[in-house]
Structure formats: structure tokens, C-alpha cells
N, C-alpha and C. Protein backbone atom coordinates (compact mmCIF):
# COMPACT_ATOMS: atom_id res chain seq x y z
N UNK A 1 -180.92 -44.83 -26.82
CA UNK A 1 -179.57 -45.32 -26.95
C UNK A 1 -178.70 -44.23 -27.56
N UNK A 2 -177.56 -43.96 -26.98
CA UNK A 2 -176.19 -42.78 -27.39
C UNK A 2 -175.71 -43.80 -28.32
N UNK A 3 -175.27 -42.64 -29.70
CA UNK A 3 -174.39 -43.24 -30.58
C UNK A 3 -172.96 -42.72 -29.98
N UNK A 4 -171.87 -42.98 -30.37
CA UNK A 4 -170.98 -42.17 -29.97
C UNK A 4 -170.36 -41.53 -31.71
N UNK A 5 -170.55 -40.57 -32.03
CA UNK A 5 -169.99 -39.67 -32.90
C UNK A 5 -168.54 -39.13 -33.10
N UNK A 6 -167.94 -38.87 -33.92
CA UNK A 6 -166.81 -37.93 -34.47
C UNK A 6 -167.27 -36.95 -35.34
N UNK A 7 -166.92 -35.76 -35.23
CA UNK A 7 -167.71 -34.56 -36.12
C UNK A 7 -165.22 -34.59 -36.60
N UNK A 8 -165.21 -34.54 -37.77
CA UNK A 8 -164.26 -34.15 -38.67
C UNK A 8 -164.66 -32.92 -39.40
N UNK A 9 -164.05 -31.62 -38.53
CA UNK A 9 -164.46 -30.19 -39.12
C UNK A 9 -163.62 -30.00 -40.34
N UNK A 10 -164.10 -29.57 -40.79
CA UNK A 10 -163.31 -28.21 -42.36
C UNK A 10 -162.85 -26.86 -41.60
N UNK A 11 -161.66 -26.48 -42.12
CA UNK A 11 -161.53 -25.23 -41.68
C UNK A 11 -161.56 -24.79 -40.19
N UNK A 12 -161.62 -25.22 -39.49
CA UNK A 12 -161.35 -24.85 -38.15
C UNK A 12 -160.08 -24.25 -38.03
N UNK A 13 -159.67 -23.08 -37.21
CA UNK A 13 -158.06 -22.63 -37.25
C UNK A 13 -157.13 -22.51 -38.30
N UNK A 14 -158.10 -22.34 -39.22
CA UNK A 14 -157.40 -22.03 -40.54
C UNK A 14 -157.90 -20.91 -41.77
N UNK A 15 -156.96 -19.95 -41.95
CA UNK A 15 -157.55 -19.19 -43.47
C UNK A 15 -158.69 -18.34 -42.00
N UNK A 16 -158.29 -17.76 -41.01
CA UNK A 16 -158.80 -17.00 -40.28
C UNK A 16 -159.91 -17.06 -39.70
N UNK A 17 -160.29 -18.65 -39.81
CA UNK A 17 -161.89 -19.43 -38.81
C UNK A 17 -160.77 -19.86 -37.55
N UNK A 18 -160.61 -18.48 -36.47
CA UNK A 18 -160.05 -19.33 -35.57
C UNK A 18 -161.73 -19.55 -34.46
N UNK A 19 -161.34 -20.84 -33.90
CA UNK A 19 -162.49 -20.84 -32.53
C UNK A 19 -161.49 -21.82 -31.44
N UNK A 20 -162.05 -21.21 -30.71
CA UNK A 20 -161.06 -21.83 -29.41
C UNK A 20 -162.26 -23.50 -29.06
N UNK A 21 -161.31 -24.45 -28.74
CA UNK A 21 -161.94 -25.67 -28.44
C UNK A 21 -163.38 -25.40 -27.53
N UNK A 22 -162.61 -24.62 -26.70
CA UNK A 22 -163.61 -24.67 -25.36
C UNK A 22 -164.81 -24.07 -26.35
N UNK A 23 -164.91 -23.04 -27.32
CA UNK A 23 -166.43 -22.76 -27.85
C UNK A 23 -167.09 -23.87 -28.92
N UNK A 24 -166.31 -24.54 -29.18
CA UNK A 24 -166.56 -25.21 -30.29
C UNK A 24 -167.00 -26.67 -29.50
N UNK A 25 -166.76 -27.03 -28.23
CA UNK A 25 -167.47 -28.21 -27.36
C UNK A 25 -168.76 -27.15 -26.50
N UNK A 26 -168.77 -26.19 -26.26
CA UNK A 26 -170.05 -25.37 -26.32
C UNK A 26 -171.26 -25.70 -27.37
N UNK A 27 -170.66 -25.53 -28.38
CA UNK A 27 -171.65 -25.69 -29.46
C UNK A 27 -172.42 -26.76 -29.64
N UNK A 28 -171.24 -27.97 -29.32
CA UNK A 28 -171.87 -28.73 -29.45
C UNK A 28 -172.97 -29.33 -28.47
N UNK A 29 -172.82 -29.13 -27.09
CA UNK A 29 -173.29 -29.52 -26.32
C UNK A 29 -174.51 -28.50 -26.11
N UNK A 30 -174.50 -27.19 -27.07
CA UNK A 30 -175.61 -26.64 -27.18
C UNK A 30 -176.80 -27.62 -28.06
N UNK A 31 -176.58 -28.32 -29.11
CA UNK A 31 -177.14 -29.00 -29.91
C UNK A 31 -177.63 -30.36 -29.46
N UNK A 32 -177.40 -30.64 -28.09
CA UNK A 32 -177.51 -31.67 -26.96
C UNK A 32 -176.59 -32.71 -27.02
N UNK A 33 -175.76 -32.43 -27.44
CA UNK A 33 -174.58 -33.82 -27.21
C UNK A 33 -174.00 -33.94 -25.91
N UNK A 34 -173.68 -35.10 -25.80
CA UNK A 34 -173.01 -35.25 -24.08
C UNK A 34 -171.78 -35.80 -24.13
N UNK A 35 -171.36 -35.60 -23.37
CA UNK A 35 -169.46 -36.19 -23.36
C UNK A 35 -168.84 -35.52 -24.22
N UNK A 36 -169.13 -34.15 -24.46
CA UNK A 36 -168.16 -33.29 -25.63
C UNK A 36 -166.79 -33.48 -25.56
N UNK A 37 -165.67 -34.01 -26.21
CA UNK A 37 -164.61 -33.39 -26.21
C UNK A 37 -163.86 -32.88 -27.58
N UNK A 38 -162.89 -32.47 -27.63
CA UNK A 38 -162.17 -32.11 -28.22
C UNK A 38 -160.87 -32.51 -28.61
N UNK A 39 -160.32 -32.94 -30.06
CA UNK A 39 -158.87 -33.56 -30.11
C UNK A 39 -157.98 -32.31 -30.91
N UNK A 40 -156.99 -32.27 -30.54
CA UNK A 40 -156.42 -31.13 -31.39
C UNK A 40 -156.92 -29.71 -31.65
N UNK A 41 -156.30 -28.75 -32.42
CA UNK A 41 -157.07 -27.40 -32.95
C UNK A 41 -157.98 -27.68 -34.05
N UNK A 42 -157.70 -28.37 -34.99
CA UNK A 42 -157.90 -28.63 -36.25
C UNK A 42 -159.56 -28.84 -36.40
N UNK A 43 -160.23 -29.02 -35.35
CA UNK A 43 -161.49 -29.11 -35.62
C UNK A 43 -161.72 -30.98 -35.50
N UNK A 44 -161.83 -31.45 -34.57
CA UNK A 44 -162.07 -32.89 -34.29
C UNK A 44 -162.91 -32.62 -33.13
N UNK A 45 -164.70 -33.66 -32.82
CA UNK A 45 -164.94 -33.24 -32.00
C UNK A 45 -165.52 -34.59 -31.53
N UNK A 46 -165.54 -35.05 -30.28
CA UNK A 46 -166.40 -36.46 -30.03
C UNK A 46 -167.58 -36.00 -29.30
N UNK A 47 -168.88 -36.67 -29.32
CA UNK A 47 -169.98 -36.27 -28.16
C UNK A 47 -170.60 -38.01 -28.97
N UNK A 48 -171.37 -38.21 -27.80
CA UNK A 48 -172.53 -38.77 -27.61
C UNK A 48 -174.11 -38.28 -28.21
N UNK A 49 -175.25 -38.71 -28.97
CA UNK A 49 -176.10 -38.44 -29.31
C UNK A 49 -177.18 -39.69 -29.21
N UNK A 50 -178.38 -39.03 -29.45
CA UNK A 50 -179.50 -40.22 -29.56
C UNK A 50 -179.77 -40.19 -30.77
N UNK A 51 -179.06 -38.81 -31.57
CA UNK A 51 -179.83 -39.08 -32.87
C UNK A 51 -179.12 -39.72 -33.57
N UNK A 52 -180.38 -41.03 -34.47
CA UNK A 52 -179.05 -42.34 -35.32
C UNK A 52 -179.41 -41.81 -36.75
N UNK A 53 -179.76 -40.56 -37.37
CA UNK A 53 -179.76 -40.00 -38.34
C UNK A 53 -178.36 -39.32 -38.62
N UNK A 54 -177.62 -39.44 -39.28
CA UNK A 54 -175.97 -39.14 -39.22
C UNK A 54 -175.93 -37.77 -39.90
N UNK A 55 -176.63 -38.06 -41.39
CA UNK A 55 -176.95 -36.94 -42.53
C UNK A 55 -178.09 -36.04 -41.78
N UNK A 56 -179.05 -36.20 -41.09
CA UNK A 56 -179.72 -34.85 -40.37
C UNK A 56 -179.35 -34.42 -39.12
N UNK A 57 -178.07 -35.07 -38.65
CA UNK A 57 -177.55 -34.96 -37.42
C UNK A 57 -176.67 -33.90 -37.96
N UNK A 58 -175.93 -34.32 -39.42
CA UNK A 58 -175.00 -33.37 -39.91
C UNK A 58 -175.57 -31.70 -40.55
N UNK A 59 -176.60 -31.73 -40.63
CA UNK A 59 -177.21 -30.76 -41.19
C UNK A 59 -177.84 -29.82 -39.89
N UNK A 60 -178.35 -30.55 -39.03
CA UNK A 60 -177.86 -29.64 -37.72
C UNK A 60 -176.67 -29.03 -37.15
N UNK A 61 -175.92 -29.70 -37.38
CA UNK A 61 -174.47 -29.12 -36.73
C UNK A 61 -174.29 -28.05 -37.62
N UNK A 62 -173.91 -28.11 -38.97
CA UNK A 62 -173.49 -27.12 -39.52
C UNK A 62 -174.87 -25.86 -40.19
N UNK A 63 -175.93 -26.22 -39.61
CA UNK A 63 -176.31 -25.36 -39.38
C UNK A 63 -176.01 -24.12 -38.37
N UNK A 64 -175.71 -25.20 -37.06
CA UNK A 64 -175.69 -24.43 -35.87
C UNK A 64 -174.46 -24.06 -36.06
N UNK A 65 -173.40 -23.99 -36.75
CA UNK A 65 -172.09 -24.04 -36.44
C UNK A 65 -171.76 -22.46 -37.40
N UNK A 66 -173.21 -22.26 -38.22
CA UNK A 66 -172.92 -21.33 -39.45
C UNK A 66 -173.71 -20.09 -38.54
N UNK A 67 -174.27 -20.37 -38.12
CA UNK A 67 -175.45 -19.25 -37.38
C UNK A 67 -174.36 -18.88 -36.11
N UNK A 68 -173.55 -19.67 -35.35
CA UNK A 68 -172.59 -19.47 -34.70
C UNK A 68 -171.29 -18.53 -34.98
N UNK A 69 -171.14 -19.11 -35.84
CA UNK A 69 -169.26 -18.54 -36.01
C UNK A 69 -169.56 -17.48 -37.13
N UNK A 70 -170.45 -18.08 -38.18
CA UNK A 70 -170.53 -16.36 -39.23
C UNK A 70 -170.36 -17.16 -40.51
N UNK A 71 -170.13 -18.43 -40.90
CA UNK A 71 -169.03 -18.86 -41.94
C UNK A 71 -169.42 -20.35 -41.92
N UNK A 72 -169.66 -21.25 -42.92
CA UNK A 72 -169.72 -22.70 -43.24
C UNK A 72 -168.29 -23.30 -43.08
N UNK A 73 -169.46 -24.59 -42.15
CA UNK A 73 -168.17 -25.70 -41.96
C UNK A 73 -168.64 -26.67 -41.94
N UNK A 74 -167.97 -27.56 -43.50
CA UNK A 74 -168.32 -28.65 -43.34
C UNK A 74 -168.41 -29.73 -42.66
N UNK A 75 -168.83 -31.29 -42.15
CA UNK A 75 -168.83 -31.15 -41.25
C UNK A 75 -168.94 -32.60 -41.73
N UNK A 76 -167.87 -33.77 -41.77
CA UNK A 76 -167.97 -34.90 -41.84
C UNK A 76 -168.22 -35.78 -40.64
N UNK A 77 -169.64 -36.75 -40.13
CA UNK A 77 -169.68 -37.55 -39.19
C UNK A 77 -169.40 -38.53 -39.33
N UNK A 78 -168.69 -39.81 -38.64
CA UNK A 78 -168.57 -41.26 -38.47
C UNK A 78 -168.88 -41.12 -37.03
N UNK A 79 -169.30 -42.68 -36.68
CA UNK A 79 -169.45 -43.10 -35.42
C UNK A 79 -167.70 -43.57 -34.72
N UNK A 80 -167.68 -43.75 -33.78
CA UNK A 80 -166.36 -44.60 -33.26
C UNK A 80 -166.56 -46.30 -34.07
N UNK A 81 -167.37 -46.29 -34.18
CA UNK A 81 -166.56 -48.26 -34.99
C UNK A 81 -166.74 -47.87 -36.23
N UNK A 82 -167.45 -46.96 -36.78
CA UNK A 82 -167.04 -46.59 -38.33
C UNK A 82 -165.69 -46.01 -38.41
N UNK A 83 -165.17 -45.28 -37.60
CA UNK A 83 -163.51 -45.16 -37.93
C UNK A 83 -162.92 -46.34 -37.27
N UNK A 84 -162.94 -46.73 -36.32
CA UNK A 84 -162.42 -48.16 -35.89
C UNK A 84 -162.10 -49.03 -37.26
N UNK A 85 -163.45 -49.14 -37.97
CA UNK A 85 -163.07 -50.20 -38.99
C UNK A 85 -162.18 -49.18 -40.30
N UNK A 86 -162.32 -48.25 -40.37
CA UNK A 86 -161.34 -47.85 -41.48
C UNK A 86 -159.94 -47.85 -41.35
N UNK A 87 -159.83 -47.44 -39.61
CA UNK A 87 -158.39 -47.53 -39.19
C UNK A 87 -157.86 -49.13 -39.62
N UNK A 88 -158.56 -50.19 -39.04
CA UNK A 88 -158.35 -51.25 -39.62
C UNK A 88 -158.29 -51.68 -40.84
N UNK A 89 -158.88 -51.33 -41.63
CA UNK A 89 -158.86 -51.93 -42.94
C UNK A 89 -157.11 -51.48 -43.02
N UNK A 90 -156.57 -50.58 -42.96
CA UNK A 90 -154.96 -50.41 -43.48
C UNK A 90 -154.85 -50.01 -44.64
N UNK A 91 -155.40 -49.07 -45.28
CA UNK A 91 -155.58 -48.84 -46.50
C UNK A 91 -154.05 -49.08 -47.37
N UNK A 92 -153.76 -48.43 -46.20
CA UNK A 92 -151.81 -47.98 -47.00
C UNK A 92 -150.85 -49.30 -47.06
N UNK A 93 -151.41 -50.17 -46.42
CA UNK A 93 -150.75 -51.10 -46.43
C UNK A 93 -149.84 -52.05 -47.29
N UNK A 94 -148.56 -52.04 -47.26
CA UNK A 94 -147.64 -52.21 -48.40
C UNK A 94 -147.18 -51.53 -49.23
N UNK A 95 -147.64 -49.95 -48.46
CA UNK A 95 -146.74 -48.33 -49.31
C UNK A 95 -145.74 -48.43 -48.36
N UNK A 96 -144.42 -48.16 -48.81
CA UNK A 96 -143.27 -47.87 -48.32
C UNK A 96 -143.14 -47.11 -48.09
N UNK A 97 -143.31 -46.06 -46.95
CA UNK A 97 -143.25 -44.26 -46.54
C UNK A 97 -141.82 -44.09 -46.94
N UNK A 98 -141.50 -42.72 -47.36
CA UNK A 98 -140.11 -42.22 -47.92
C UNK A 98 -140.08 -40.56 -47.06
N UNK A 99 -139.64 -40.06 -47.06
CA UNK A 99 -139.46 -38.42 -46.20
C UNK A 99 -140.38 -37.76 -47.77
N UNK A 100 -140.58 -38.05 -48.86
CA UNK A 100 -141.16 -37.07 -49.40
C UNK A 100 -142.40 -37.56 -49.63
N UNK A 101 -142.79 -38.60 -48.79
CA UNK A 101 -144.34 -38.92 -48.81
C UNK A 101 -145.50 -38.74 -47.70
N UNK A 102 -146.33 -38.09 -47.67
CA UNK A 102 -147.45 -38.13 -46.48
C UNK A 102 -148.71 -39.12 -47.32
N UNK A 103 -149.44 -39.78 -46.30
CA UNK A 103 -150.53 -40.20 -46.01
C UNK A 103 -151.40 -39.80 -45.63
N UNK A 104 -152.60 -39.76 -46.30
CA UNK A 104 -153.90 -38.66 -46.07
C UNK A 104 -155.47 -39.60 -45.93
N UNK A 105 -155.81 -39.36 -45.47
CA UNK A 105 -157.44 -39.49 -45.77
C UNK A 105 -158.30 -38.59 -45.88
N UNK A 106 -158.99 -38.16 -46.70
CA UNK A 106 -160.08 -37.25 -47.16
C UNK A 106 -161.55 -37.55 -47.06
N UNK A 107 -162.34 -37.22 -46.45
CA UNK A 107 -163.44 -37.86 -45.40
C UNK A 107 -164.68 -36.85 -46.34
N UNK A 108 -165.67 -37.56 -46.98
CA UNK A 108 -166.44 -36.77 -47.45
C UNK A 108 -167.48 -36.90 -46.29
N UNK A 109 -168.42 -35.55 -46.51
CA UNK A 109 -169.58 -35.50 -45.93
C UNK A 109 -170.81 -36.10 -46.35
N UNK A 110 -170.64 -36.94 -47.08
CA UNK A 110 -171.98 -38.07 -47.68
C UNK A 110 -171.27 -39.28 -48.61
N UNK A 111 -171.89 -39.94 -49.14
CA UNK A 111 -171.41 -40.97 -50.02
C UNK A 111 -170.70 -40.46 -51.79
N UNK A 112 -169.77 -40.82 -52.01
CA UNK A 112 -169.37 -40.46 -53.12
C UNK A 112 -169.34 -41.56 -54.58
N UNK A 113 -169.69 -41.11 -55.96
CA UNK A 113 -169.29 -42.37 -56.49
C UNK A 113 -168.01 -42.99 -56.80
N UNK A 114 -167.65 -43.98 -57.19
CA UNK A 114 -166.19 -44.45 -57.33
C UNK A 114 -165.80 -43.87 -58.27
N UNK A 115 -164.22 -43.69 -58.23
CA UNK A 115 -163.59 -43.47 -59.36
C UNK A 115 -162.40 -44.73 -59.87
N UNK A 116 -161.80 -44.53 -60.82
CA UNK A 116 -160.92 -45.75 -61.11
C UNK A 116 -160.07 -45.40 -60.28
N UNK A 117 -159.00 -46.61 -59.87
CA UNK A 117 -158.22 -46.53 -59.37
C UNK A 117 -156.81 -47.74 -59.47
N UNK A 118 -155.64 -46.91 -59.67
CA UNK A 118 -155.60 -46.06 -58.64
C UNK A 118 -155.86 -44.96 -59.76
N UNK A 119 -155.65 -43.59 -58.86
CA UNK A 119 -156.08 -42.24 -59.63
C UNK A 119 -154.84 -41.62 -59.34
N UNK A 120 -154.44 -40.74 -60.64
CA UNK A 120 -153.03 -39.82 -59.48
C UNK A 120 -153.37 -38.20 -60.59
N UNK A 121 -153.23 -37.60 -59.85
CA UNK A 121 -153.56 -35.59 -60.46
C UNK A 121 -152.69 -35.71 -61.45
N UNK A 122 -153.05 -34.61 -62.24
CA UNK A 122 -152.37 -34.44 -63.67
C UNK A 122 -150.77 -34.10 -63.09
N UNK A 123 -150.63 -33.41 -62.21
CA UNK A 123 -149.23 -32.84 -61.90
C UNK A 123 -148.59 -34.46 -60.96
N UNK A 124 -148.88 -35.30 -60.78
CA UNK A 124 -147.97 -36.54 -60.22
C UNK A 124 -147.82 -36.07 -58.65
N UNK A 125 -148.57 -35.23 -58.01
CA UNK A 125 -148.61 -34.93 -56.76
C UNK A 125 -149.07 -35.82 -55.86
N UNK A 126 -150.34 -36.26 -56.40
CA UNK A 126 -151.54 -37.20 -54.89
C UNK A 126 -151.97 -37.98 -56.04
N UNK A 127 -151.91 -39.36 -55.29
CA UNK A 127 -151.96 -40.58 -56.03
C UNK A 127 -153.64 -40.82 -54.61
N UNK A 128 -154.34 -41.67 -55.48
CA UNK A 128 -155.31 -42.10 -54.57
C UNK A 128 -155.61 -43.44 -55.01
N UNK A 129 -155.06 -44.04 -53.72
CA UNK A 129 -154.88 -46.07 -53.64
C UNK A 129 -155.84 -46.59 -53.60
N UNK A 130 -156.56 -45.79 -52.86
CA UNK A 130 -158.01 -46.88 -52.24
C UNK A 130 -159.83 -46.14 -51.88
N UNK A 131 -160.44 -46.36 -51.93
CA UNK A 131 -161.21 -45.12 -51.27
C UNK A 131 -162.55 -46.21 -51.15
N UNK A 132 -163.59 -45.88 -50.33
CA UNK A 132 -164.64 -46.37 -49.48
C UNK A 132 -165.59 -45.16 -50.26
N UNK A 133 -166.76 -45.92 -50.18
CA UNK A 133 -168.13 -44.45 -50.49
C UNK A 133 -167.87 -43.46 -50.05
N UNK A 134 -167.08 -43.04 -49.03
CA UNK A 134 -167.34 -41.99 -48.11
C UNK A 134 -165.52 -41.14 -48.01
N UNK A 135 -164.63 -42.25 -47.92
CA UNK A 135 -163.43 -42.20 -48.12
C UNK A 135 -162.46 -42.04 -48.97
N UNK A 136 -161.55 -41.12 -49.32
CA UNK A 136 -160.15 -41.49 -50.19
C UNK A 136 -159.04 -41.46 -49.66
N UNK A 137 -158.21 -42.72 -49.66
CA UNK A 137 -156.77 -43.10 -49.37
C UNK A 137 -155.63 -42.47 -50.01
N UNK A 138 -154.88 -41.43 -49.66
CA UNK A 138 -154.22 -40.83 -51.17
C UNK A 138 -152.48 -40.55 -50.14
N UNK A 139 -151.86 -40.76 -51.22
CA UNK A 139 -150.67 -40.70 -51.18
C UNK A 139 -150.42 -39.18 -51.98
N UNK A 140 -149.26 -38.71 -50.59
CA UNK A 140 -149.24 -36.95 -51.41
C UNK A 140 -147.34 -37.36 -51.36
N UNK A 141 -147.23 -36.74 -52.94
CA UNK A 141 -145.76 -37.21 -53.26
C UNK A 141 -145.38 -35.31 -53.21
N UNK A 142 -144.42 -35.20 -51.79
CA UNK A 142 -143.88 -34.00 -51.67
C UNK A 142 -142.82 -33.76 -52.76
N UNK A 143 -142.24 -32.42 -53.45
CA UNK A 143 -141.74 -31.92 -54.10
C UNK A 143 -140.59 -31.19 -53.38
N UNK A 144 -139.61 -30.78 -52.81
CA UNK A 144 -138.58 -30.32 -52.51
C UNK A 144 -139.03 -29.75 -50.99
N UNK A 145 -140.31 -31.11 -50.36
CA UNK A 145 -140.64 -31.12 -48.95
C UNK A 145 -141.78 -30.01 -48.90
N UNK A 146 -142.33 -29.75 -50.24
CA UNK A 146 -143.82 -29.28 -49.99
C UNK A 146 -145.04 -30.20 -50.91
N UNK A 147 -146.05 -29.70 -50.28
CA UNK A 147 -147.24 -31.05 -51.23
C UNK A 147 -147.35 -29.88 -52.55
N UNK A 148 -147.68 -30.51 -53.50
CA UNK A 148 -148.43 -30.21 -54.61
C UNK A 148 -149.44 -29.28 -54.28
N UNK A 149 -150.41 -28.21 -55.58
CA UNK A 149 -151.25 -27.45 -55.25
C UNK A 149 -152.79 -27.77 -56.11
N UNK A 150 -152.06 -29.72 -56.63
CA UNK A 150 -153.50 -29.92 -56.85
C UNK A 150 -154.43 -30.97 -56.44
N UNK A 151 -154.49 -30.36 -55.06
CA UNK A 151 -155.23 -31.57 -54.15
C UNK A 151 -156.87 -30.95 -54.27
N UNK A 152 -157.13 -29.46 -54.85
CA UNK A 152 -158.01 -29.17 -55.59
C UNK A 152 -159.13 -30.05 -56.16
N UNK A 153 -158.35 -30.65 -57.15
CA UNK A 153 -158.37 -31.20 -58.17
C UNK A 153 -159.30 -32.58 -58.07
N UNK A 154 -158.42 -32.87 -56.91
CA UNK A 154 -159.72 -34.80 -56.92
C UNK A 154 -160.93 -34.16 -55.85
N UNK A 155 -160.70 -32.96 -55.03
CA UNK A 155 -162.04 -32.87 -54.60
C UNK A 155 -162.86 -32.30 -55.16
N UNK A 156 -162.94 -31.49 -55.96
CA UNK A 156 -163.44 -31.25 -57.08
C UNK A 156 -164.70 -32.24 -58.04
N UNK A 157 -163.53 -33.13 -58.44
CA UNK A 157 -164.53 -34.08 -59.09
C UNK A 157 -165.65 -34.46 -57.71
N UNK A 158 -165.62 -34.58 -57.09
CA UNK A 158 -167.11 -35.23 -56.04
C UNK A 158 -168.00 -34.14 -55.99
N UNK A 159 -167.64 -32.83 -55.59
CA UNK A 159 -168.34 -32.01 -55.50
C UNK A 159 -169.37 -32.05 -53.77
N UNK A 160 -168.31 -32.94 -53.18
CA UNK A 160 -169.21 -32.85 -51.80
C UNK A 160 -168.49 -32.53 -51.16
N UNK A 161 -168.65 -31.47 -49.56
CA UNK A 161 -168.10 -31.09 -49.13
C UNK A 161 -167.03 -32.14 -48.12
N UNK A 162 -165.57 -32.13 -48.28
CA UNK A 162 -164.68 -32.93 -47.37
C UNK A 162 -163.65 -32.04 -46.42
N UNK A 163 -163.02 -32.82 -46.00
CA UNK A 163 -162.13 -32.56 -45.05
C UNK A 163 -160.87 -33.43 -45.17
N UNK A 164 -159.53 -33.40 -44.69
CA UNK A 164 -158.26 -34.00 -45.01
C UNK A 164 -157.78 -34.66 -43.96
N UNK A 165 -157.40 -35.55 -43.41
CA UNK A 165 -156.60 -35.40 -42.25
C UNK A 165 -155.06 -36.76 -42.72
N UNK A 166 -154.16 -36.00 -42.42
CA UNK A 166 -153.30 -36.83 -42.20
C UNK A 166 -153.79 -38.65 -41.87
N UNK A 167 -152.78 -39.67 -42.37
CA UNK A 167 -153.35 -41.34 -41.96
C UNK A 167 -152.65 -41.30 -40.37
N UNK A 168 -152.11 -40.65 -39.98
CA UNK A 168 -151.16 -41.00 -38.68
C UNK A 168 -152.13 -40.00 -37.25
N UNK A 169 -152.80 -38.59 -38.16
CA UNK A 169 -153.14 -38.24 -37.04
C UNK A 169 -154.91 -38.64 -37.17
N UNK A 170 -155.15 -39.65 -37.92
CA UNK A 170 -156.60 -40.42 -38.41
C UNK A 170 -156.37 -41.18 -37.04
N UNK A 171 -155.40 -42.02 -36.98
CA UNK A 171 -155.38 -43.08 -35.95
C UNK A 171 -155.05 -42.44 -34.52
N UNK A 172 -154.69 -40.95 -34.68
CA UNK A 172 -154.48 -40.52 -33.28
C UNK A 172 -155.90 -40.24 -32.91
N UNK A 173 -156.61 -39.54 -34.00
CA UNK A 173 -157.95 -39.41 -33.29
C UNK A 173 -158.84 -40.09 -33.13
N UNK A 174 -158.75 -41.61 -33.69
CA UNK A 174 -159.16 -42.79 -32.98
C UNK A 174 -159.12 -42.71 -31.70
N UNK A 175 -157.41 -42.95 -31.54
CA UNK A 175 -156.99 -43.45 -30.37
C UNK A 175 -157.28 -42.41 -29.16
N UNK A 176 -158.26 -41.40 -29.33
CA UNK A 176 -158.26 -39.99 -28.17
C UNK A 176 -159.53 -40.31 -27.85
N UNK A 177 -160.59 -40.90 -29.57
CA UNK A 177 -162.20 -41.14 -28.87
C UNK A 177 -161.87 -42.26 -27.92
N UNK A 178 -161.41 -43.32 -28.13
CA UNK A 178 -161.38 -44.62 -27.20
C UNK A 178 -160.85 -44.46 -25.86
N UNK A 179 -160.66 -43.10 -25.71
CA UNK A 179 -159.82 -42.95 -24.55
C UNK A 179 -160.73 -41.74 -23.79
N UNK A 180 -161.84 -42.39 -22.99
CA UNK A 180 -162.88 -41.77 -22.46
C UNK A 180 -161.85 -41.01 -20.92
């Protein structure tokens, strides 16, 4: 039985890890995944697998991905109804968006422990509403239309490797796996 997967890269096209999609659905389909595609630059990748090990599924990839490109990338997996249901839950639900606010989710690569909440950085930058074992819901309060520089700061405390993505382009890359 195929799971269907989301690989949420770190660093892809950024800070000078460029890889073009087309090598980066190579890779994967070197590692035997089927139905590779690709959403965006940013490092989003969907395939199909048999393996229902998520954490040694993930330790393959970024193995292969380090022996590949030269450079570690972390490498957060969910299945399609594991983001299905986060998209649903609505984390943000009943934040009032303003022009100096973005919506984020921060996707760790394993389970994290809780912290209180809500949580907000010493500098009043990123507030974090909600968060799942695996998840944090965080509100980034822009400053004269740039974010804060201590988003550092709450990943830090976990100490596991994550990744960021916008809440708006979370639900776009939902909406790209469901769209075979």
C-alpha cells in the first residue's frame, strides 16, 4: 500500500542551496517514490511511498539529499490527511489579519514538547497561538512591513530541525497535493 507523502524542505533556494525542481523530483524518485511532484521553489515535494515509517523514511531522504546537493536539509514529512487535518483544525481562527501581520506554520521534523501558551519572543515580534507535537501556529507582528529577527529564538528552544511556511501558502500546498 502507497502512503501519499509531503516532504516540507529547509532551505531550498535560499542562502545559495539553489536546485532546480526538476533535480530535486529526480531525487526523489531516485529513493523510489512515484508520482513525484513539485509545488513552488521553496522546496515542497509530493510522491507516493510504501514506506509507513515516516521518521526512517525521513532519514533517508536527507540522507540522500546531503550526499546529493553537498549540504543538509532538513526535511519535515506529513502524509496528505495529516495536513488535511491541520489545514482544518484553523488554528488562526478568530485572529483578525491587519497588513502588519503574517501567519506562519513552523513544521518540525519529529515531535516536540509543549510550551505554554500563548508564547510571544522577548522583542513582541512572533506570538505563537497554538501548536500540535509536531506544529507551531505563530503570528509574526511586522514592524514598519518587515518581520522581526527573532524567529531564532522559539526554534531554538526545540532544538529540532524545522521549516516555516506561510498559513496561506500551507493551504496552497494542500490544495496542489489534492490536485493529482
Amino acid at each position: 500500500m502507497s502512503i501519499e507523502y509531503i516532504a516540507l524542505l529547509r532551505g531550498i533556494n535560499v542562502g545559495g542551496h539553489q536546485v532546480k525542481m526538476e533535480r530535486l523530483r529526480e531525487l526523489f524518485s531516485e529513493l523510489g517514490g512515484a508520482h513525484v511532484r513539485s509545488y513552488i521553489q521553496s522546496g515542497n515535494v509530493f510522491f507516493t511511498s510504501a514506506v509507513p515509517d515516516a521518521q526512517a523514511l525521513r532519514a533517508t531522504i536527507e540522507a540522500h539529499l546531503r550526499a546529493a546537493l553537498g549540504y543538509d536539509v532538513a526535511t519535515c514529512l506529513r502524509t496528505r490527511d495529516e495536513l488535511t487535518a491541520l489545514v482544518a483544525r484553523d488554528p488562526f481562527h478568530g485572529i483578525e489579519v491587519t497588513p502588519d501581520m503574517r501567519l506562519a506554520v513552523t513544521f518540525f521534523a519529529e515531535p516536540v514538547a509543549a510550551i505554554p501558551l500563548p508564547y510571544t519572543t522577548p522583542d513582541g515580534a512572533y506570538e505563537v497561538v497554538a501548536m500540535t507535537p509536531s506544529e507551531l501556529f505563530v503570528v509574526w507582528h511586522l514592524h514598519n512591513g518587515r518581520p522581526g529577527n527573532s524567529y531564532s529564538h522559539i526554534e531554538r528552544q526545540f532544538k529540532v530541525p524545522a521549516t516555516t511556511r506561510f498559513w496561506h501558502t500551507t493551504a496552497k500546498i494542500l490544495a496542489a497535493a489534492q490536485n493529482e
